[in-house]
C-alpha atoms as a PDB file:
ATOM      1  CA  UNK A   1       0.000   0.000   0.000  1.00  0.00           C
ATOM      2  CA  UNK A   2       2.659   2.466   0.890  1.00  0.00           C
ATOM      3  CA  UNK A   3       4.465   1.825  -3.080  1.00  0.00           C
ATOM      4  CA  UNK A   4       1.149   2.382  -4.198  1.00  0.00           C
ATOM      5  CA  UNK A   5       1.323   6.359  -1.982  1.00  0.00           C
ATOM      6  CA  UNK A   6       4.850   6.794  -3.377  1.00  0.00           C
ATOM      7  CA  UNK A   7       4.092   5.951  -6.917  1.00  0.00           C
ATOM      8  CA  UNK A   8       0.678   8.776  -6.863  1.00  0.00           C
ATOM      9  CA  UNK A   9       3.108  11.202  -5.071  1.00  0.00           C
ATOM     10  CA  UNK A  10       5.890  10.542  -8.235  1.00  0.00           C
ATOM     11  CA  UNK A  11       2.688  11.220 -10.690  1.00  0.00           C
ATOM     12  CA  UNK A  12       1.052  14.556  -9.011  1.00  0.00           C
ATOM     13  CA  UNK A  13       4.788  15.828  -8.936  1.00  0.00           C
ATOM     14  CA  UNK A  14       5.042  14.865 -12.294  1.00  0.00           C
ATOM     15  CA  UNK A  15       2.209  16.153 -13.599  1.00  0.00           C
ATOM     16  CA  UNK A  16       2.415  19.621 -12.083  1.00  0.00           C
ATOM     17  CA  UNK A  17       6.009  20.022 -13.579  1.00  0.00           C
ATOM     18  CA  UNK A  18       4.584  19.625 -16.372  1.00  0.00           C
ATOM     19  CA  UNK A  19       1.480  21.525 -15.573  1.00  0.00           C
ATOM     20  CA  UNK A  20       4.052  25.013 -15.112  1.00  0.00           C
ATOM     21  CA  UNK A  21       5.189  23.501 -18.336  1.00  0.00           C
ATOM     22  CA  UNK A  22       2.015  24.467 -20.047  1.00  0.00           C
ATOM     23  CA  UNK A  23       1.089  27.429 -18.404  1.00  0.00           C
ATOM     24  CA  UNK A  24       4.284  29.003 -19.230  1.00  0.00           C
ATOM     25  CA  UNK A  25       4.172  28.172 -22.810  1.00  0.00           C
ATOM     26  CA  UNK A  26       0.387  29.867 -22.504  1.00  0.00           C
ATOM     27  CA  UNK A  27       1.492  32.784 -21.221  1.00  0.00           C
ATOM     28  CA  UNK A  28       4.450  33.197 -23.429  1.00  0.00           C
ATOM     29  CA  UNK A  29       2.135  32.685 -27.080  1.00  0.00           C
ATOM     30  CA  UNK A  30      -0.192  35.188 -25.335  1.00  0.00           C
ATOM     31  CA  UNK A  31       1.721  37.329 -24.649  1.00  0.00           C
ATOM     32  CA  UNK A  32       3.328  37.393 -28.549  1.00  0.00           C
ATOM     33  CA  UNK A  33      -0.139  37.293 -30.286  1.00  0.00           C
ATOM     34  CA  UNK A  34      -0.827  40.565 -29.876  1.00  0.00           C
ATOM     35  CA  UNK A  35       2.280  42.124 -31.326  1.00  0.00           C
ATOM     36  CA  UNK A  36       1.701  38.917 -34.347  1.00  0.00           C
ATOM     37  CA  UNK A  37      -1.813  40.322 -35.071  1.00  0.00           C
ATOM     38  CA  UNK A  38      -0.712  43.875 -35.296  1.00  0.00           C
ATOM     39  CA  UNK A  39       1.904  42.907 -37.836  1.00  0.00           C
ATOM     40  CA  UNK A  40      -0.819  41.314 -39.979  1.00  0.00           C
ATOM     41  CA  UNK A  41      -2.808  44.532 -39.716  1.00  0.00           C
ATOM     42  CA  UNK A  42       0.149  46.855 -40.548  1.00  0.00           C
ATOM     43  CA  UNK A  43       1.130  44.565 -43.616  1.00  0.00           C
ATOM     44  CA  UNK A  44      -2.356  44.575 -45.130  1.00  0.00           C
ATOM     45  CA  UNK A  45      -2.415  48.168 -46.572  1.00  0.00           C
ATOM     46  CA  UNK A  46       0.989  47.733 -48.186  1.00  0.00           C
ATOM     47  CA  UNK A  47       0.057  44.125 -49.291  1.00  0.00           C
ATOM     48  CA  UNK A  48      -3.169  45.588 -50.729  1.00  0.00           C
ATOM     49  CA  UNK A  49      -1.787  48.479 -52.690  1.00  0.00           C
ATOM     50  CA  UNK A  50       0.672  46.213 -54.802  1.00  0.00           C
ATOM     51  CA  UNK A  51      -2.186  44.211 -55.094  1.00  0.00           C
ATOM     52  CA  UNK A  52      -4.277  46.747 -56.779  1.00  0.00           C
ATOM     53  CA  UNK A  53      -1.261  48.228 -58.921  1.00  0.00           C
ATOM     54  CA  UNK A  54      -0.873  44.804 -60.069  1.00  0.00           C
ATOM     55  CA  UNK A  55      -4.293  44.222 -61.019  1.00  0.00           C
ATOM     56  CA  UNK A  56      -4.477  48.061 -62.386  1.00  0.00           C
ATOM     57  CA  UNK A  57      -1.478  47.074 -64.927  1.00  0.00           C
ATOM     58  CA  UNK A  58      -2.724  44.020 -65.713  1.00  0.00           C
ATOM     59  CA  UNK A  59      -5.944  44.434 -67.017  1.00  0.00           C
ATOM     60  CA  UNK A  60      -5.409  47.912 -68.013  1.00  0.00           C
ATOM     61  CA  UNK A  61      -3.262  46.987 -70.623  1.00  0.00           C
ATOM     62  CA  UNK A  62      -4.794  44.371 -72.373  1.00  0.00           C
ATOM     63  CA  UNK A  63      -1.935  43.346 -74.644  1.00  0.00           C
ATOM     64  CA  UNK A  64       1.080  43.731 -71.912  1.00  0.00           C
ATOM     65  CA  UNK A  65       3.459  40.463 -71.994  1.00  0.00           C
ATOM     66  CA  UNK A  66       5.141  39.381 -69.186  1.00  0.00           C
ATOM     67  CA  UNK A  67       7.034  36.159 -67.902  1.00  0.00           C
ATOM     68  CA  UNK A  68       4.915  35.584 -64.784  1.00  0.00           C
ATOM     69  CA  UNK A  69       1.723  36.169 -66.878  1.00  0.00           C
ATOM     70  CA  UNK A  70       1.932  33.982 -68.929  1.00  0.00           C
ATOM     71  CA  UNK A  71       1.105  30.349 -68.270  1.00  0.00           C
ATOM     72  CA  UNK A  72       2.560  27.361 -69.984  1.00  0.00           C
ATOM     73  CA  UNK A  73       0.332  25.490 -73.213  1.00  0.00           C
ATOM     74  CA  UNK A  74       1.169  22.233 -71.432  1.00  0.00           C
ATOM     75  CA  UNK A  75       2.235  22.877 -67.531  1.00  0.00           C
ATOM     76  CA  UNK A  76       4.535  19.501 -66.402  1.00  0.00           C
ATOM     77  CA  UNK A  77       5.794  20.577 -63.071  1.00  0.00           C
ATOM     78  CA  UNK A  78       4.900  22.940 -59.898  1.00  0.00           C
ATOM     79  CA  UNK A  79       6.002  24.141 -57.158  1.00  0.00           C
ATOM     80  CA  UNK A  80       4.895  23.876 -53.688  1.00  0.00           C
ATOM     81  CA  UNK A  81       5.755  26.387 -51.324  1.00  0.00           C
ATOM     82  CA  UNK A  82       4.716  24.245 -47.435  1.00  0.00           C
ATOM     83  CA  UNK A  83       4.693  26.704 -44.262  1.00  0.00           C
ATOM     84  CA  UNK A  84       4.487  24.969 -41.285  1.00  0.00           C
ATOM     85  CA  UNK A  85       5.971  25.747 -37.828  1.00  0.00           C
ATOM     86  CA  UNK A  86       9.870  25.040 -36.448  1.00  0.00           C
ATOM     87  CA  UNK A  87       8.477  23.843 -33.242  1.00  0.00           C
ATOM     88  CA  UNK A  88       4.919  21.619 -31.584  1.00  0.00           C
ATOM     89  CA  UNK A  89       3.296  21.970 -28.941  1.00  0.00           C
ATOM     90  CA  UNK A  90       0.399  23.747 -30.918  1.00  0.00           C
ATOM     91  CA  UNK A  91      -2.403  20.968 -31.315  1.00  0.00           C
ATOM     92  CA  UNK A  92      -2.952  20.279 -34.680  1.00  0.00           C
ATOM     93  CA  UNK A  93      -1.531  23.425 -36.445  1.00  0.00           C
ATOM     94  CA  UNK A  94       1.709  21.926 -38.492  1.00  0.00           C
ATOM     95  CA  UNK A  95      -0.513  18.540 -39.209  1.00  0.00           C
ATOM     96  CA  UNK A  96      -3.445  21.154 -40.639  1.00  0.00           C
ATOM     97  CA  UNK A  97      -0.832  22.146 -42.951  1.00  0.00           C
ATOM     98  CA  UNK A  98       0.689  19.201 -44.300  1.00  0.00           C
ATOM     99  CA  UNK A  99      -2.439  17.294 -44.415  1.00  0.00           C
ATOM    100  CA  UNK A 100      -3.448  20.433 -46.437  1.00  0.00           C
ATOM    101  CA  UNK A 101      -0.525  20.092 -48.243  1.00  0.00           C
ATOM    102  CA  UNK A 102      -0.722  16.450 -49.311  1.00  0.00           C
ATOM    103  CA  UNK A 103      -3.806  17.162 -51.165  1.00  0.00           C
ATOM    104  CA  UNK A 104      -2.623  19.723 -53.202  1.00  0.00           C
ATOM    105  CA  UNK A 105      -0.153  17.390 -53.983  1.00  0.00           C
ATOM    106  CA  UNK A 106      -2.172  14.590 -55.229  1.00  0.00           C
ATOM    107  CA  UNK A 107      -4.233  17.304 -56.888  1.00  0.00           C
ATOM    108  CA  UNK A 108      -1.592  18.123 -59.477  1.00  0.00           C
ATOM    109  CA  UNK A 109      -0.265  14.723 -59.569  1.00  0.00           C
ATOM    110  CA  UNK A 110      -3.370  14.136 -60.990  1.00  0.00           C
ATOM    111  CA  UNK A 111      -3.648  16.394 -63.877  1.00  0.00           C
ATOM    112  CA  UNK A 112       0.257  14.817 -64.860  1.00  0.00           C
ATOM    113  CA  UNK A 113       1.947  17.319 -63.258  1.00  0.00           C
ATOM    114  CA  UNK A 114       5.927  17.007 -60.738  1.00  0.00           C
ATOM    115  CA  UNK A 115       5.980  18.827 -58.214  1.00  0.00           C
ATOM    116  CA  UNK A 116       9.060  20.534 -56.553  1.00  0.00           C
ATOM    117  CA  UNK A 117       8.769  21.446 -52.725  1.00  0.00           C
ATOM    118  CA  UNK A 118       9.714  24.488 -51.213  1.00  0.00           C
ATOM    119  CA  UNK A 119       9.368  23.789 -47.243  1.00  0.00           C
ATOM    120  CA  UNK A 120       9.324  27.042 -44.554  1.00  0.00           C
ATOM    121  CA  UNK A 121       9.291  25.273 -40.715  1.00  0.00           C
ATOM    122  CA  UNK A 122      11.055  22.747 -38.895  1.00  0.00           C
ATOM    123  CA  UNK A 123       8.141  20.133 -38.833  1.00  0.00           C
ATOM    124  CA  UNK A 124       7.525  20.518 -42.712  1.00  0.00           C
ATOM    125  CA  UNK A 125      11.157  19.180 -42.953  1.00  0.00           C
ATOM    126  CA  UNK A 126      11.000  16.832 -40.625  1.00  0.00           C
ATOM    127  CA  UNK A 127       7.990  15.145 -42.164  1.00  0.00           C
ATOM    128  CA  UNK A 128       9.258  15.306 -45.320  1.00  0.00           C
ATOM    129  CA  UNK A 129      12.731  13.553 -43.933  1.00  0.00           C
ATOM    130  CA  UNK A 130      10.326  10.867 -42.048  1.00  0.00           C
ATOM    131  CA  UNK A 131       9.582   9.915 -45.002  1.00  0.00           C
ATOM    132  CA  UNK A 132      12.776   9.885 -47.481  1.00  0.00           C
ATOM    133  CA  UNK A 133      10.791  12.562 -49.261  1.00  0.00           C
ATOM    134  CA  UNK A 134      12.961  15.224 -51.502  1.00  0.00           C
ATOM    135  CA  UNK A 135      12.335  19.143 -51.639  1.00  0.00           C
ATOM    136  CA  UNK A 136      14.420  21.665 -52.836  1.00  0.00           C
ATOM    137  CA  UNK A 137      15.650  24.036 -50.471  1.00  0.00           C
ATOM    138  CA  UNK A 138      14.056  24.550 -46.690  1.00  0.00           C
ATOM    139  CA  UNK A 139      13.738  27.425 -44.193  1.00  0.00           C
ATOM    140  CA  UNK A 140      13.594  27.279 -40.467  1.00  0.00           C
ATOM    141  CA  UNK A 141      13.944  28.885 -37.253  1.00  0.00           C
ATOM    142  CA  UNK A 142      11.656  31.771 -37.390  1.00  0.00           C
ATOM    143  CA  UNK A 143       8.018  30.759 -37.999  1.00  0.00           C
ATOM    144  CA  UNK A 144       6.904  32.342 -35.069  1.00  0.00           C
ATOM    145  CA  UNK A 145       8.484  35.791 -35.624  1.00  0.00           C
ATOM    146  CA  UNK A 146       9.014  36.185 -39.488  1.00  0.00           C
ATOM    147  CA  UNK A 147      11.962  38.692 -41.099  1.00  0.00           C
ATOM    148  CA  UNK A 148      10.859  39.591 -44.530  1.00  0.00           C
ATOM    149  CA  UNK A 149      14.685  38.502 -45.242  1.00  0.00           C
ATOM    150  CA  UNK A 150      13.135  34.747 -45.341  1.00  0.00           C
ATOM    151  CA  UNK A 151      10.420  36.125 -47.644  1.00  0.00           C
ATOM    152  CA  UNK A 152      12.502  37.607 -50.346  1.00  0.00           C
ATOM    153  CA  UNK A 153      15.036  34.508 -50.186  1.00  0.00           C
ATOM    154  CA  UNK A 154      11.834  32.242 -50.631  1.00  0.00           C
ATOM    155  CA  UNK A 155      10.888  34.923 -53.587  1.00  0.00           C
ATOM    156  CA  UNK A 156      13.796  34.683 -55.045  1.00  0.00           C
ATOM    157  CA  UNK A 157      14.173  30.650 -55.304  1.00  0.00           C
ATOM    158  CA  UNK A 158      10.957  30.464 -56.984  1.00  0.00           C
ATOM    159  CA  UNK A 159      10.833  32.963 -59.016  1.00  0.00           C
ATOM    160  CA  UNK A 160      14.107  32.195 -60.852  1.00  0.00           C
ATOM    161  CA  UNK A 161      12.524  28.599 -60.926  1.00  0.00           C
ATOM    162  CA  UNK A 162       9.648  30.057 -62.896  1.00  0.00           C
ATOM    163  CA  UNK A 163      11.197  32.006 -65.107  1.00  0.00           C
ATOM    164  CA  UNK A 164      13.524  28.665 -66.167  1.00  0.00           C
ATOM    165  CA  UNK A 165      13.252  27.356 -69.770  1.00  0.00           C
ATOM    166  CA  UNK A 166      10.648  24.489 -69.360  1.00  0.00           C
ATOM    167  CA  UNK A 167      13.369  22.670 -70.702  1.00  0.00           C
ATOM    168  CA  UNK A 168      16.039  23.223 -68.328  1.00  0.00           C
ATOM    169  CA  UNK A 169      16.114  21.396 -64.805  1.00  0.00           C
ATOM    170  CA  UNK A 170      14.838  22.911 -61.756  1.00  0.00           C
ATOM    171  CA  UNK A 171      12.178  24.998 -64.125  1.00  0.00           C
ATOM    172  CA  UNK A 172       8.842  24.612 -62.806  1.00  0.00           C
ATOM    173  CA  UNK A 173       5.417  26.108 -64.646  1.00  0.00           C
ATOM    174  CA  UNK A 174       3.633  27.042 -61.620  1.00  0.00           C
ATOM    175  CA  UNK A 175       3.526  28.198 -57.641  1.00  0.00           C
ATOM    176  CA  UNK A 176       1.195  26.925 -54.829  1.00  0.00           C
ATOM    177  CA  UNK A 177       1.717  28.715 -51.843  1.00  0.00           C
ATOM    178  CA  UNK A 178       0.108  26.431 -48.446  1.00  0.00           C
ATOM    179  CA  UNK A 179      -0.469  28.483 -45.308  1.00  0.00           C
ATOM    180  CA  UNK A 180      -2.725  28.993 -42.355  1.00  0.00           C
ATOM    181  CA  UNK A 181      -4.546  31.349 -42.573  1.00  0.00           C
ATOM    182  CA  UNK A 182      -5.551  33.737 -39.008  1.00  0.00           C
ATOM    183  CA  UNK A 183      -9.034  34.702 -39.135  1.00  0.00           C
ATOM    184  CA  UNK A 184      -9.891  34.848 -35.014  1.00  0.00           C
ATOM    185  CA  UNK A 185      -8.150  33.601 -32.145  1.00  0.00           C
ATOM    186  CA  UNK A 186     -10.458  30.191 -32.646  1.00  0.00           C
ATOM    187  CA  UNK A 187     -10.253  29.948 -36.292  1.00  0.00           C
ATOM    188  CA  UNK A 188      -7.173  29.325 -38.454  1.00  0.00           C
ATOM    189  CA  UNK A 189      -7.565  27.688 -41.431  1.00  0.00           C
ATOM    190  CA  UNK A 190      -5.173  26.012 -43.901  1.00  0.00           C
ATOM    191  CA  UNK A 191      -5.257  27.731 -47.346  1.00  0.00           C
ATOM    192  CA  UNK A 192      -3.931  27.492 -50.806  1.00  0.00           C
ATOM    193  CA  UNK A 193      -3.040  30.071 -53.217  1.00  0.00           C
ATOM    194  CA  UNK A 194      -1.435  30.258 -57.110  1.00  0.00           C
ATOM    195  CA  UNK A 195       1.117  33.106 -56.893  1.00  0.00           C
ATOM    196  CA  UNK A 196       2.490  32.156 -60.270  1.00  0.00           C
ATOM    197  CA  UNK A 197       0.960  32.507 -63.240  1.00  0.00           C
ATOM    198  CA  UNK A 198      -0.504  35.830 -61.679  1.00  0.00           C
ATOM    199  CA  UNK A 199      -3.874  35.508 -61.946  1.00  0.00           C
ATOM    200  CA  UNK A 200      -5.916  38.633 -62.375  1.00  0.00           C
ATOM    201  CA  UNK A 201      -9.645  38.290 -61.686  1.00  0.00           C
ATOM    202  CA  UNK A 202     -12.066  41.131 -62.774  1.00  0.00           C
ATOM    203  CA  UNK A 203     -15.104  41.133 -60.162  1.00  0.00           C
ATOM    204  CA  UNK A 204     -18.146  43.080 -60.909  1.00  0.00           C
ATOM    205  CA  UNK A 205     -17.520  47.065 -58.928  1.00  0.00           C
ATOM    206  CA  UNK A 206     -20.201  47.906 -56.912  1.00  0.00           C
ATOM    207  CA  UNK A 207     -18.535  51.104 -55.076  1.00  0.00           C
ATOM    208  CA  UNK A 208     -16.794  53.960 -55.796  1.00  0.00           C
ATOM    209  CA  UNK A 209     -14.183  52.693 -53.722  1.00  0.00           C
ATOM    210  CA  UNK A 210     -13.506  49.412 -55.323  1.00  0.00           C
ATOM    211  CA  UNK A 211     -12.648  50.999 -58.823  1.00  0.00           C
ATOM    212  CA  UNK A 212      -9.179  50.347 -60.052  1.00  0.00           C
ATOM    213  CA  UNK A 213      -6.955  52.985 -59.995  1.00  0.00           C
ATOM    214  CA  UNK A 214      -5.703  54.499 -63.574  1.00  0.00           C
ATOM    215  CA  UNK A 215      -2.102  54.555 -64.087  1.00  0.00           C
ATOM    216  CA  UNK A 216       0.187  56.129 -67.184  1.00  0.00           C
ATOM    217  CA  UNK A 217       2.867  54.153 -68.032  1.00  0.00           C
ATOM    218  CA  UNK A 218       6.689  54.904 -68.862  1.00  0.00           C
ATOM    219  CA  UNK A 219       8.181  53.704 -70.469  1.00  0.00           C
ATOM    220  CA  UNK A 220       5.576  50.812 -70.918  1.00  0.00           C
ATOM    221  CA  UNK A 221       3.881  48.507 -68.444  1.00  0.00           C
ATOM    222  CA  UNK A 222       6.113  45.277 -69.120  1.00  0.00           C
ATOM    223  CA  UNK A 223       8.842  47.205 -67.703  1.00  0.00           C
ATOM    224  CA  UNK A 224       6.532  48.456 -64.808  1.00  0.00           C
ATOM    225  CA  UNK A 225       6.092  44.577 -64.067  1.00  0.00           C
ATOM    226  CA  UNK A 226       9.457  43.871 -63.984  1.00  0.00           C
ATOM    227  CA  UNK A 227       9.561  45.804 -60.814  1.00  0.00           C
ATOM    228  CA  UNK A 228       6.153  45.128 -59.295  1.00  0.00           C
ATOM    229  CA  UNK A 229       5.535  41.842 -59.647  1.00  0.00           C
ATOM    230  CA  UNK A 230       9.021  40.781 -57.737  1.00  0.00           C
ATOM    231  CA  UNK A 231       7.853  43.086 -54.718  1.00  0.00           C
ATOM    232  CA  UNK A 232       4.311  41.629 -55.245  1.00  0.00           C
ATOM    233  CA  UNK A 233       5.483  37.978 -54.721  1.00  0.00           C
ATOM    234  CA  UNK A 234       7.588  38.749 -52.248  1.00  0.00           C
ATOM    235  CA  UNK A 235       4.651  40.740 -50.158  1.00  0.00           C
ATOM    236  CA  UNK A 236       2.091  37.995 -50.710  1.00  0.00           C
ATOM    237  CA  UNK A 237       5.001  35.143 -48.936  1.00  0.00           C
ATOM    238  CA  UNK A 238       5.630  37.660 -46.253  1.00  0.00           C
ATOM    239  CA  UNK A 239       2.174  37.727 -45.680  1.00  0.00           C
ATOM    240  CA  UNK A 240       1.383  34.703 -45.382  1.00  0.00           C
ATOM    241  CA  UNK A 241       4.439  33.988 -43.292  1.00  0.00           C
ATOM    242  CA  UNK A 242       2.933  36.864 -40.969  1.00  0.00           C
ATOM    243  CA  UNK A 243      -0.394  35.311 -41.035  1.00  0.00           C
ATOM    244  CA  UNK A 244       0.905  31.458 -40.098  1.00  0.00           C
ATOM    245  CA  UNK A 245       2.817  33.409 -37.125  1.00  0.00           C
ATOM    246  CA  UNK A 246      -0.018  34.734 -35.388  1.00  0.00           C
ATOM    247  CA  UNK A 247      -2.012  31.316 -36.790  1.00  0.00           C
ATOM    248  CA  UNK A 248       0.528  29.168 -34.951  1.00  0.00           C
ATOM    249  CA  UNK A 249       0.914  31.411 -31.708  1.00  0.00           C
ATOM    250  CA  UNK A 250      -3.163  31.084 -31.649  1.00  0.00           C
ATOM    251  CA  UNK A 251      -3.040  27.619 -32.122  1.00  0.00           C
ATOM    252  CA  UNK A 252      -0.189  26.904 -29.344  1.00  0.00           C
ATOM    253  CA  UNK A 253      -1.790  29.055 -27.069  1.00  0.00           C
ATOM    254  CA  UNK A 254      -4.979  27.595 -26.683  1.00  0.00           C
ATOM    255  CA  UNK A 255      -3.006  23.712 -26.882  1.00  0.00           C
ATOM    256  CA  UNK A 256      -1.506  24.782 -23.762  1.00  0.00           C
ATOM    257  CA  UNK A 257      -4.258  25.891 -22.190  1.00  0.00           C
ATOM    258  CA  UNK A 258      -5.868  22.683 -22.900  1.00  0.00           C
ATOM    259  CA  UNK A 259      -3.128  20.948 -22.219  1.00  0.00           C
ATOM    260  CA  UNK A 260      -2.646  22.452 -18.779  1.00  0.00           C
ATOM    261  CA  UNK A 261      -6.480  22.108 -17.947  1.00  0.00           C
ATOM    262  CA  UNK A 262      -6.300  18.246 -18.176  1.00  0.00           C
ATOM    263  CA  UNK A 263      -3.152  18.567 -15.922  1.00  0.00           C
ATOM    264  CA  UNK A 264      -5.266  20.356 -13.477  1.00  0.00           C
ATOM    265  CA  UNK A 265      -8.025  17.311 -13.546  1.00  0.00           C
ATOM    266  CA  UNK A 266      -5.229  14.694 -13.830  1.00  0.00           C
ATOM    267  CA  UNK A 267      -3.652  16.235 -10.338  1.00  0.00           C
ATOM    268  CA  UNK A 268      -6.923  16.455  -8.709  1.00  0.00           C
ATOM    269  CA  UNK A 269      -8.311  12.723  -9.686  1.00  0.00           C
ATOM    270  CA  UNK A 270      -4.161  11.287  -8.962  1.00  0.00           C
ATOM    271  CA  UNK A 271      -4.799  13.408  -5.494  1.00  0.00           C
ATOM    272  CA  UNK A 272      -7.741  11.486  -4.397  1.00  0.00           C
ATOM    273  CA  UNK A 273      -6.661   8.043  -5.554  1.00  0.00           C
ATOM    274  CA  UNK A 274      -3.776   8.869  -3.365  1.00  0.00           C
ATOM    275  CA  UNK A 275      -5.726   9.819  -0.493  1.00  0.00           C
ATOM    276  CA  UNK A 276      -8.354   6.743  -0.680  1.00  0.00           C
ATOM    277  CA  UNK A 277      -4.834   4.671  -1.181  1.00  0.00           C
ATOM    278  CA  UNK A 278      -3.810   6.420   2.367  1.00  0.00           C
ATOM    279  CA  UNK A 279      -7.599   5.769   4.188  1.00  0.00           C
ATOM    280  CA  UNK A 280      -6.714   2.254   3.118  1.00  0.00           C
ATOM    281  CA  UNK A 281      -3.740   1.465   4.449  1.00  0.00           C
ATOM    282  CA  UNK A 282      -5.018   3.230   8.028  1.00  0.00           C
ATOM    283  CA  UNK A 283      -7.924   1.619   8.175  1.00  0.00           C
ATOM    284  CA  UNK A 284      -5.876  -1.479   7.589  1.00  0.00           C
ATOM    285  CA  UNK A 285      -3.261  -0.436  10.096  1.00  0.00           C
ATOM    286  CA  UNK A 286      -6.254  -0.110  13.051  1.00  0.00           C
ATOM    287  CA  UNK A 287      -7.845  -3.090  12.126  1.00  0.00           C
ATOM    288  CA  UNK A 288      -4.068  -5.183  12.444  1.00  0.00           C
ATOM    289  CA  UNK A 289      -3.835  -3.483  15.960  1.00  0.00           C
ATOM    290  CA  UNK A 290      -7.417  -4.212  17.055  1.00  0.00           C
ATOM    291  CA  UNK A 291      -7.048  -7.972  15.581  1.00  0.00           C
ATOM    292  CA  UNK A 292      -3.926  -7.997  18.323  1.00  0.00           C
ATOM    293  CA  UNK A 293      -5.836  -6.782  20.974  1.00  0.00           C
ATOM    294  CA  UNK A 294      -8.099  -8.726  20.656  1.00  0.00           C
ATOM    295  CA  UNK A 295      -5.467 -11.740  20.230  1.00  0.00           C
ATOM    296  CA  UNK A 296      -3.547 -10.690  23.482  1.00  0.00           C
ATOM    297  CA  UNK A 297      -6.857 -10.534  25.441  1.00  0.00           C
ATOM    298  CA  UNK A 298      -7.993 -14.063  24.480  1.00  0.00           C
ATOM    299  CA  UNK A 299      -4.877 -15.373  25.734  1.00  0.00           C
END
């Protein structure tokens, strides 16, 4: 009975190690969300301007031709751009991804297409290492406090890739970009996105607001492009790296907080099972010293 004590004892101390554990980590992705959702609201107006100069080029000039406009008659390999995060401890967030991920995959697989991955995050590579899988180049060690640095290297490695001769190796036709996306502090949701060929949609303008600026161009837009599109690419990764920060610190925080509730009820019910364990072995203890009382009095 008294191993029985010792081994609850080892488990409550166990468990509320681990219990600061959690709360720790709570209070540490709490306290970082904040400043990770204010740098997705200060990169939106930026992200959105390029956006709409983009757009405004695009479809102003009906005729413009440009490399990363153009998409290929028959398109035989893509590339996947995979942001997870470099470390766990956030429920489901990097597995989100992936599984995400692994569906594109098969998508293009599908329509005959290779596929060349691009991997941002420590698990990303490690799943992709698991499983003797190959990708091109890999980023880690920030996920959960992005330098646009990471972004224009990621850019740049793609890009080039793009603009390739279909013929030559390491071209690819096309560029998936997988993400979280943050929405609310409950919701973060794994999203996909072509960044190359651009794709301009026109949508039907129902405010004054919404119209596409005009723009005069000089020399001519292709050369405009030249310049735009680059910083345009390179907004739209660091966006999305911004948006899988504050996606990932969400995601860890409330693991934690999960994680340390059940730690809570695990020290409370390993508490009482220790306590009836103790009840036991007194109430065994009198009932040895009344059995020899009652031993020494019959003799």
């Amino acid at each position: 009975m008294g191993a029985q004590i010792r081994v609850y004892r080892q488990k409550i101390a166990s468990t509320t190690s681990m219990r600061k554990i959690f709360k720790a980590m709570e209070l540490i992705a709490t306290s970082r969300i904040g400043k990770a959702r204010a740098r997705v609201q200060a990169a939106l107006p930026y992200s959105n301007a390029i956006t709409r100069a983009v757009s405004a080029v695009a479809t102003q000039s009906a005729d413009v031709e440009h490399p990363l406009l153009e998409e290929a008659e028959t398109p035989q390999r893509a590339a996947v751009v995979i942001m997870a995060a470099d470390r766990g401890m956030a429920g489901a967030y990097s597995t989100s991804v992936l599984k995400r991920a692994e569906e594109l995959i098969e998508l293009l697989h599908s329509q005959g297409k290779e596929v060349d991955l691009f991997v941002y995050g420590r698990k990303a590579v490690a799943y992709l290492d698991f499983r003797d899988r190959p990708y091109v180049k890999a980023w880690t060690g920030n996920t959960d406090n992005p330098k646009f640095e990471t972004a224009r290297e990621i850019a740049a490695e793609v890009v080039a890739a793009f603009l390739k001769d279909q013929e030559e190796a390491g071209s690819v036709d096309e560029i998936h970009l997988v993400y979280t996306q943050f929405k609310s502090m409950v919701s973060q949701e794994p999203t996909v996105v072509r960044l190359l060929p651009l794709e301009v949609v026109e949508e039907e303008v129902t405010a004054e607001e919404d119209l596409l600026p005009l723009y005069e161009f000089e020399p001519t837009p292709e050369e405009v492009l030249d310049t735009l599109l680059p910083k345009y690419i390179e907004s739209r990764i660091f966006a999305a790296e911004l948006q899988a920060a504050a996606s990932e610190l969400a995601a860890r925080q409330r693991a934690m907080k999960s994680a340390g509730d059940n730690a809570s009820d695990l020290i409370k019910k390993y508490t009482l099972l220790r306590n009836n364990a103790r009840q036991a072995e007194i109430t065994q203890e009198l009932t040895e010293l009344i059995a020899g009382a009652d031993a020494l009095s019959a003799s």
